[in-house]
Protein backbone atom coordinates (compact mmCIF):
# COMPACT_ATOMS: atom_id res chain seq x y z
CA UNK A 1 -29.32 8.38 -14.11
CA UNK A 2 -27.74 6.43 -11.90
CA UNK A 3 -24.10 5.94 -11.37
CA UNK A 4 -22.28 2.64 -12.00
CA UNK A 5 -18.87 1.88 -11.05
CA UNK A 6 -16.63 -0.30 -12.45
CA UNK A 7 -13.37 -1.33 -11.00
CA UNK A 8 -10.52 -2.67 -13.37
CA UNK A 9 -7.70 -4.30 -11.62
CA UNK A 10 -5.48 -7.12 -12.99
CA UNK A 11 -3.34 -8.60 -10.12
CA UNK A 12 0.17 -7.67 -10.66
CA UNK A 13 1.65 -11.51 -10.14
CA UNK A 14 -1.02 -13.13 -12.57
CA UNK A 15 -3.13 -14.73 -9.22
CA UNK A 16 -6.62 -14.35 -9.29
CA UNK A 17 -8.84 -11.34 -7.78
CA UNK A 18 -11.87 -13.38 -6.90
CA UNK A 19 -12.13 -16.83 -5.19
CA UNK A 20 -14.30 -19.76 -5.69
CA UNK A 21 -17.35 -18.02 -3.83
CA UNK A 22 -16.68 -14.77 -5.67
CA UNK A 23 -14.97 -12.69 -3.32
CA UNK A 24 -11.81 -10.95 -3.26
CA UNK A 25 -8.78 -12.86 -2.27
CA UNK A 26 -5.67 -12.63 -1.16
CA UNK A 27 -4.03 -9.80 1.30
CA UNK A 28 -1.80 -7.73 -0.86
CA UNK A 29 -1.92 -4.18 -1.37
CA UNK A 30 -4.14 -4.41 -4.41
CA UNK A 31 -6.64 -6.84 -3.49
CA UNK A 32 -6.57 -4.40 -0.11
CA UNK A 33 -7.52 -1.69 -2.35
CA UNK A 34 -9.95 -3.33 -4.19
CA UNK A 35 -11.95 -3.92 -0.94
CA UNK A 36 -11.64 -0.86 -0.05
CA UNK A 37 -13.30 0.43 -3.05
CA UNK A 38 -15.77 -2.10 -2.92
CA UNK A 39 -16.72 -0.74 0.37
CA UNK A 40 -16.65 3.08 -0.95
CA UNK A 41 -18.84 2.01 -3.48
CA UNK A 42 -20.84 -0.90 -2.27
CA UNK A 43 -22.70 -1.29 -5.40
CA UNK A 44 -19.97 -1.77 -7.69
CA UNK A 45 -18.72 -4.64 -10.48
CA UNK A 46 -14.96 -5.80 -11.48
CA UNK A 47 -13.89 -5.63 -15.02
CA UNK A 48 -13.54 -8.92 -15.95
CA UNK A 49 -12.86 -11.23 -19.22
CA UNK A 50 -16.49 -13.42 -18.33
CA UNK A 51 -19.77 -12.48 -16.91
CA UNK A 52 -20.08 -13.61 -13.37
CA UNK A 53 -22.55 -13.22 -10.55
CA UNK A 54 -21.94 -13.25 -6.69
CA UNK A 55 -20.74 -11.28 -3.85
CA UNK A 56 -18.48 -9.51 -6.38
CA UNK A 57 -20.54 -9.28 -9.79
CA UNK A 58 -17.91 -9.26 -12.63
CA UNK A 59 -18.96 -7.89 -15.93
CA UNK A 60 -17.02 -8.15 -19.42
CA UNK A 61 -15.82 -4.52 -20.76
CA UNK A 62 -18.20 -4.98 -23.72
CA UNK A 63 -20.93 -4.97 -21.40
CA UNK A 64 -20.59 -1.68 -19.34
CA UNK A 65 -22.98 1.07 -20.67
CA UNK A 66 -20.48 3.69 -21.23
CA UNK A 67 -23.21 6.15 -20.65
CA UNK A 68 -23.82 5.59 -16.89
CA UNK A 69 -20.46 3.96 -15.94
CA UNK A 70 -17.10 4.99 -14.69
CA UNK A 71 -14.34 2.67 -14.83
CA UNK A 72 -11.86 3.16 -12.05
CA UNK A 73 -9.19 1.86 -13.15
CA UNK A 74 -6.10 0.53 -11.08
CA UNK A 75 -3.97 -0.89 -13.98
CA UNK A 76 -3.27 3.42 -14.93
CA UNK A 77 -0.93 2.19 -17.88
CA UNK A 78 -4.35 0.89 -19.79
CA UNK A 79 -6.60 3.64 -19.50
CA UNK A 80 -5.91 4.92 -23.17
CA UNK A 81 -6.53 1.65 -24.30
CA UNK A 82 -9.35 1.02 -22.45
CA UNK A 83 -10.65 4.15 -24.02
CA UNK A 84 -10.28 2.92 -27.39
CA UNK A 85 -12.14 -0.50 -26.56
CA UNK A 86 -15.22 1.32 -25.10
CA UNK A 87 -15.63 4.50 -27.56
CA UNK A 88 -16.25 1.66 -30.43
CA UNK A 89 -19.85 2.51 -30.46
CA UNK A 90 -19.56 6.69 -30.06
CA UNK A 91 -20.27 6.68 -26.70
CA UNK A 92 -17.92 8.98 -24.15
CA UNK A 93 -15.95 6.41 -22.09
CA UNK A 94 -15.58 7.92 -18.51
CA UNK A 95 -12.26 7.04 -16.81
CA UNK A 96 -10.60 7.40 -13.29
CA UNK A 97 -7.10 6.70 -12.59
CA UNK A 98 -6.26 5.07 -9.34
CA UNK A 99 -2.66 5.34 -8.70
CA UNK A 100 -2.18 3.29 -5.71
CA UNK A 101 1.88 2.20 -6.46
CA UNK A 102 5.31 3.85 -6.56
CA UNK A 103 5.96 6.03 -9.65
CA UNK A 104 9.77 6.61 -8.90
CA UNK A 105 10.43 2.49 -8.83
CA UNK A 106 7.50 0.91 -10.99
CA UNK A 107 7.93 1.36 -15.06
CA UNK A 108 11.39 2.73 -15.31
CA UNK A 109 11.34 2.38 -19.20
CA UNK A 110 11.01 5.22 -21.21
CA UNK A 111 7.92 3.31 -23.07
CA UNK A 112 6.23 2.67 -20.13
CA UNK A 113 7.15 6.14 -18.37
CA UNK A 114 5.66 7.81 -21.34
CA UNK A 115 2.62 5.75 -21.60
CA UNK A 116 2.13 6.30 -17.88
CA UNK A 117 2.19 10.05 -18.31
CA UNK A 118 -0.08 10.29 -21.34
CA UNK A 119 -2.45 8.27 -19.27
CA UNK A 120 -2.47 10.72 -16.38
CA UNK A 121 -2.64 13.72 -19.19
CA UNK A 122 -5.33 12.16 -20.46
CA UNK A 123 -7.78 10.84 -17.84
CA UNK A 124 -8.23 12.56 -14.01
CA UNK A 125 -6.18 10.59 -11.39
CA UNK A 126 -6.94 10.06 -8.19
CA UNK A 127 -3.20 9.22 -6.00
CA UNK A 128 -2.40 7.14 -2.79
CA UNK A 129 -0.47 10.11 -1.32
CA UNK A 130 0.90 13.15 -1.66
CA UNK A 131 3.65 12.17 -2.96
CA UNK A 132 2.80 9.79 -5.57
CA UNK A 133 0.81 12.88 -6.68
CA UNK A 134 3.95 15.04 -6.80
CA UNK A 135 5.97 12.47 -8.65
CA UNK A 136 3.15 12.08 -11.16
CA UNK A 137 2.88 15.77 -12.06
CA UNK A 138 6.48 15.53 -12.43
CA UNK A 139 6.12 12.66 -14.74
CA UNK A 140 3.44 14.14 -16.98
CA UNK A 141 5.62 17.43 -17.32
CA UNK A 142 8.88 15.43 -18.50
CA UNK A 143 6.88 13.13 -21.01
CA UNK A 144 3.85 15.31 -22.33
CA UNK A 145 3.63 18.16 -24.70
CA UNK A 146 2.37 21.31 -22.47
CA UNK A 147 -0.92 21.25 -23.91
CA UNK A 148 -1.81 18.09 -22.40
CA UNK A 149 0.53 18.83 -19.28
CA UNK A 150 -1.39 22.11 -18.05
CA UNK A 151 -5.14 20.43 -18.87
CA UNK A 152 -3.85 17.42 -16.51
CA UNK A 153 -6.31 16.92 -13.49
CA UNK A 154 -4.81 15.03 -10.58
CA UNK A 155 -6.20 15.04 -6.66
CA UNK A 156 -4.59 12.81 -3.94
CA UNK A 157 -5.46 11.75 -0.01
CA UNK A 158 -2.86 9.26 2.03
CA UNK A 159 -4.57 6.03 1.90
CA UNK A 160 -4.79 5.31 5.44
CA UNK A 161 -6.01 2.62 7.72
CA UNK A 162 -8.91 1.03 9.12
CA UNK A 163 -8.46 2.26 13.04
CA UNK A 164 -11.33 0.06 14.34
CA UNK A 165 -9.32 -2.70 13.12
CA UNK A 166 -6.55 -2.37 15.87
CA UNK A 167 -6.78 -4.24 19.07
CA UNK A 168 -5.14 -4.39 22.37
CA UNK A 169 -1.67 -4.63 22.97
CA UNK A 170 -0.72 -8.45 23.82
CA UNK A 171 2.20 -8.72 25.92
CA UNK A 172 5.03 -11.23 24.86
CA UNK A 173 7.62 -12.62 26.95
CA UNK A 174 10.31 -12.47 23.96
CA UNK A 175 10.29 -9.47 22.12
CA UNK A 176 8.83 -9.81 18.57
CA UNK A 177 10.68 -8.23 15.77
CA UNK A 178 8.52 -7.89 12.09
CA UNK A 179 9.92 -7.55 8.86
CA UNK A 180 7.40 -5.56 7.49
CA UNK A 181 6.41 -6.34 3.92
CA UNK A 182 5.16 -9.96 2.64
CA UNK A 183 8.01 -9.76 -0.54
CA UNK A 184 11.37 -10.33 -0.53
CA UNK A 185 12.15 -7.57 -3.88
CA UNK A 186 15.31 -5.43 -3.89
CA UNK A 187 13.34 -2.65 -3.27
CA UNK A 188 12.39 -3.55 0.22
CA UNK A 189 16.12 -4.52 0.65
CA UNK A 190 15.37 -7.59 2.62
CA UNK A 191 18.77 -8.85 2.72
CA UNK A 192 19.74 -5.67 4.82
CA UNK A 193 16.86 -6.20 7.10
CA UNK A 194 18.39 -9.75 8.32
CA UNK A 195 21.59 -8.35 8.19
CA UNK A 196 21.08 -6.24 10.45
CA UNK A 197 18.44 -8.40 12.58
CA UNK A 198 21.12 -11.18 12.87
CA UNK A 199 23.12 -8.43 14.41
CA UNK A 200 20.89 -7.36 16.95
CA UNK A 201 19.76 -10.68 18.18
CA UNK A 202 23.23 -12.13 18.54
CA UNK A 203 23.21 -9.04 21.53
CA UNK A 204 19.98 -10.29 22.69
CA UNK A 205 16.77 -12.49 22.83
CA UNK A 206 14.38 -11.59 20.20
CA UNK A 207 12.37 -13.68 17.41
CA UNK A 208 11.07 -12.07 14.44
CA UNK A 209 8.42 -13.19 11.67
CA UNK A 210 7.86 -12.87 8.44
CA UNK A 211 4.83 -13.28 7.03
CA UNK A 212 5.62 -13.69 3.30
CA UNK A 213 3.48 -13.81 0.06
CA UNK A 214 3.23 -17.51 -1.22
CA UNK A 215 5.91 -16.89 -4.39
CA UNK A 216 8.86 -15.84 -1.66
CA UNK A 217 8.19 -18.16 0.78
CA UNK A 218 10.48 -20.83 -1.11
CA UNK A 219 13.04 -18.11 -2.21
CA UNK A 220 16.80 -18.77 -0.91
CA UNK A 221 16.60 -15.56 1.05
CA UNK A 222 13.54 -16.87 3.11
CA UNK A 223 14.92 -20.54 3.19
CA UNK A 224 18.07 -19.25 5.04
CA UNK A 225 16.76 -17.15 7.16
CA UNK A 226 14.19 -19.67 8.74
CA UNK A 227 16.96 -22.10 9.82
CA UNK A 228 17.37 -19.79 12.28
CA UNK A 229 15.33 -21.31 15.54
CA UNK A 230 14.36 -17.59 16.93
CA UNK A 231 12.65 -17.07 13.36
CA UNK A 232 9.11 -17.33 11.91
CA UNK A 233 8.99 -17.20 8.15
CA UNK A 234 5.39 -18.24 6.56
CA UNK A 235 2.62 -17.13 4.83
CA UNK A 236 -0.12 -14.35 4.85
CA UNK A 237 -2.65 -14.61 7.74
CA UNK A 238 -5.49 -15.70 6.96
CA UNK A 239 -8.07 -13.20 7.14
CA UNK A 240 -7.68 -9.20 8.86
CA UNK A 241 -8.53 -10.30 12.56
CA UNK A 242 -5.67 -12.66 12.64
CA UNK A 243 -3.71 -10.06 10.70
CA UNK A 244 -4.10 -7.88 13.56
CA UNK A 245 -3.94 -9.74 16.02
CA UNK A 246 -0.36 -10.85 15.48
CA UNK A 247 0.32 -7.10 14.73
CA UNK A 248 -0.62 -6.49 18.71
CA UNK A 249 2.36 -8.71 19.89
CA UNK A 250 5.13 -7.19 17.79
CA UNK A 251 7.39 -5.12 19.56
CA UNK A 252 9.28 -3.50 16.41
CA UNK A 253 9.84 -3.78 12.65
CA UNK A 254 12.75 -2.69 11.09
CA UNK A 255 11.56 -0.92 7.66
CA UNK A 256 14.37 -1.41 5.01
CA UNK A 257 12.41 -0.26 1.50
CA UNK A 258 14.39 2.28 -0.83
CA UNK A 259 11.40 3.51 -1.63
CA UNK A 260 7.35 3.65 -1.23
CA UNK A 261 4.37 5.77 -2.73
CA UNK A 262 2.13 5.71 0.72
CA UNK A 263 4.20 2.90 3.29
CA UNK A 264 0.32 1.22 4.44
CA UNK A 265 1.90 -2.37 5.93
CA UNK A 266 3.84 0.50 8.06
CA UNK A 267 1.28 2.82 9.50
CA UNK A 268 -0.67 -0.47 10.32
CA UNK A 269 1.91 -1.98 12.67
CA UNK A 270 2.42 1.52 14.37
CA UNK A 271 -0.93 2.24 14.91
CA UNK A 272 -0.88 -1.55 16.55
CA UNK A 273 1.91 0.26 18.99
CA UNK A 274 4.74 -1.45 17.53
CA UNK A 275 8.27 0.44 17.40
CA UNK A 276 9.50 1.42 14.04
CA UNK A 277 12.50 1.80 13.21
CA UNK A 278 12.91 3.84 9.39
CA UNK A 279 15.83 4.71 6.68
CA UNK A 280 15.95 8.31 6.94
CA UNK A 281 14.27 8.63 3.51
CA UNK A 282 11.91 11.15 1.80
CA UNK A 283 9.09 8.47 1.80
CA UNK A 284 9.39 7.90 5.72
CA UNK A 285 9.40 11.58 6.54
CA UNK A 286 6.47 11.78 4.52
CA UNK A 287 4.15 9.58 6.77
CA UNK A 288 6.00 10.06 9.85
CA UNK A 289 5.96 13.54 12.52
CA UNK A 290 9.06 16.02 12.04
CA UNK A 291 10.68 14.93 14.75
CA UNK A 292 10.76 11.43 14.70
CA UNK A 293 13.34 9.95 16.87
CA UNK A 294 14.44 6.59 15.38
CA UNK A 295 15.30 7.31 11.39
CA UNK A 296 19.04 5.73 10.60
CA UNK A 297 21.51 6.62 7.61
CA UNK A 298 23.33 3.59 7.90
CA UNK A 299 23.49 -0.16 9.25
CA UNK A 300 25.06 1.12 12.54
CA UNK A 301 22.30 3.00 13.32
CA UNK A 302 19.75 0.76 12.29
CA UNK A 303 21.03 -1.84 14.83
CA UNK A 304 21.65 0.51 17.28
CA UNK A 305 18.00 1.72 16.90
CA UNK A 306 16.32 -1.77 16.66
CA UNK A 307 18.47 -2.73 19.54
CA UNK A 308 16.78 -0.31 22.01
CA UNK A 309 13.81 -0.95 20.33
CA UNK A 310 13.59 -4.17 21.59
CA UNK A 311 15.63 -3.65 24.95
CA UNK A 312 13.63 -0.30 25.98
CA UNK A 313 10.20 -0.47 24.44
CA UNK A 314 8.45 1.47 26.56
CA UNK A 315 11.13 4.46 26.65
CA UNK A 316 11.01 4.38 23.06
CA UNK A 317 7.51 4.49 23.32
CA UNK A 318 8.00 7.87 25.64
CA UNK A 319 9.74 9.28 23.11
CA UNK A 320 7.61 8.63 20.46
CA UNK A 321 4.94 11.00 22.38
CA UNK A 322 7.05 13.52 23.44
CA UNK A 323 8.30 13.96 19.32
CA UNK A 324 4.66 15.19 18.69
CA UNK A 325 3.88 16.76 22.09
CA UNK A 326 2.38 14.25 23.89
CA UNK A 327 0.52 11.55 22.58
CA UNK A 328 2.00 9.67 19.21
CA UNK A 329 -1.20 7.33 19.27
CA UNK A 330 -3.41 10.18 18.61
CA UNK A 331 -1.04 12.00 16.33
CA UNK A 332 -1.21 8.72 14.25
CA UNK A 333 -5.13 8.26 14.17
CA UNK A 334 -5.46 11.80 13.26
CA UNK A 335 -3.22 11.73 9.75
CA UNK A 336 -3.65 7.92 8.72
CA UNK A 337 -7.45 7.36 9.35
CA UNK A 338 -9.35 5.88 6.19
CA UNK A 339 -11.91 7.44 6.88
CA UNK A 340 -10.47 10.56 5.07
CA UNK A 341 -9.67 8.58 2.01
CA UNK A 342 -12.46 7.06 1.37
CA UNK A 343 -14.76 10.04 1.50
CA UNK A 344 -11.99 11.91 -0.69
CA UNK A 345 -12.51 9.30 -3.81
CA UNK A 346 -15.88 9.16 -3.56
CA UNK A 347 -16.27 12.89 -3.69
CA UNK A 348 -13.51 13.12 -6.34
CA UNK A 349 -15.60 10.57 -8.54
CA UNK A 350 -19.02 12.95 -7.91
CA UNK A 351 -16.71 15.89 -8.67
CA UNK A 352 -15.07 14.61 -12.19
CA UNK A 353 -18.48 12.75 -13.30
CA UNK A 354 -21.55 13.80 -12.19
């Protein structure tokens, strides 16, 4: 029999996963993920509340033959429900987990914590990174009886990045400074970001962009900081090309986030060749070599870092080699290559269901 996948996934902000001609929109890390999967698993239909045909077939829950499907689901908090909706009939409901977020920052309350750890007790789950996977297990210990705890099956692979996406370095005549997320949350601490941009470019020429989703473009953070006339704040690119090609004139970002289960909108801009600059953090270390040189504890160092960044690229650049031996390009390509991931799931999905 063959094997039919279905992929649940309810946008986070309420927007919608398809367009008009039926095919994924929007650039978030979600609908990212979604294409991914699509790609993994070319044959595959979205969970959705009405039957629709296209690019992108969507197919009402009621519908799937629980026999010879396997939802993967990306909204983790309802696979128990989901579940319950599908064994109406006797059948054997066959779910994946994809936990593609932050477990340490997303569902805080106790409810939800709990509900996330029976969930991951419950059905196999499949995690962005290592360390979502570690902070998982942790999860399910704290909020499960031991019974469930010890029978819990969880794999993980670092998400990665599509490497024949990246394109040529483009020279700029100002240095280009990215603030490297499209929201403006507390989490990613944007304020300290232009804090400590502000900083830097009142010691010298830079301009920076933003690239913001379309419900933080019109936030008061985002409306003062494009008064500025060395700043760029707007919205998403339009499409992955475009994406990358501004990535291949940015000289640095300055990553401010207090926390992140894999860090992908990071990887991507260094494997473009731009400088990063990182909060000496747990999930920095964890995609980054040992020795990285330009981690700060404070907004000193930040500035100081981004500073030289901009002023001496190209010595940062040397030391960026010289912290793995030689060639930081390669030692990037090598960890952070999709390629890895998306072999992992599928295997992981042959391994749990077949």
């Amino acid at each position: 029999m063959t094997m039919q996948i279905a992929i649940a996934y309810t946008n986070p902000v309420g927007l919608p996963v398809l367009d008009e001609d039926g095919r994924v929109t929007g650039h978030d890390a979600g609908a990212t993920l979604v294409r991914r999967l699509l790609r993994v698993f070319p044959d595959a239909v979205l969970v959705g509340h009405e039957a629709r045909s296209g690019p992108v077939p969507v197919v009402p829950l009621a519908d799937l033959d629980t026999d010879s499907t396997v939802v993967l689901n990306m909204d983790v908090l309802d696979s128990p429900d989901l579940w319950r909706r599908l064994a109406r009939d006797g059948g054997e409901p066959r779910i994946m987990n994809f936990l593609w977020w932050n477990v340490a920052t997303h569902h805080t309350h106790r409810v939800a914590r709990s509900s996330l750890a029976l969930s991951c007790a419950l059905f196999p789950t499949f995690a962005n990174s290592e360390r979502t996977a570690s902070e998982i297990r942790e999860v399910v210990r704290m909020f499960t009886v031991p019974p469930l705890a010890e029978r819990a099956v969880i794999a993980w692979v670092d998400l990665g990045i599509r490497l024949e996406h990246v394109q040529p370095r483009t020279p700029t005549d100002v240095p280009v400074v990215l603030y490297p997320a499209i929201y403006l949350s507390e989490r990613k601490q944007p304020r300290l970001f232009v804090d400590v941009v502000e900083q830097v470019r009142a010691r010298t020429p830079l301009t920076v962009e933003m690239r913001l989703h379309e419900q933080h473009l019109v936030s008061e953070l985002a409306m003062r900081f494009s008064r500025h006339d060395w700043t760029w704040v707007g919205p998403l690119t339009s499409d992955r090309e475009s994406y990358w090609q501004a990535l291949s004139r940015t000289t640095a970002f300055l990553a401010t986030s207090v926390d992140e289960s894999y860090g992908l909108e990071y990887v991507e801009a260094l494997v473009a060749g731009a400088v990063g600059v990182f909060p000496d953090l747990a999930w920095a270390r964890a995609i980054l070599p040992t020795r990285y040189p330009f981690l700060y504890g404070d907004p000193a160092q930040a500035q100081a870092m981004l500073l030289r960044a901009v002023e001496d690229t190209d010595g940062c650049r040397e030391e960026l080699d010289a912290c793995v031996g030689g060639d930081f390009q390669g030692w990037l390509r090598g960890r952070h290559d999709d390629d890895v991931f998306e072999r992992a799931i599928a295997e992981r999905v042959r391994e749990w269901f077949a």
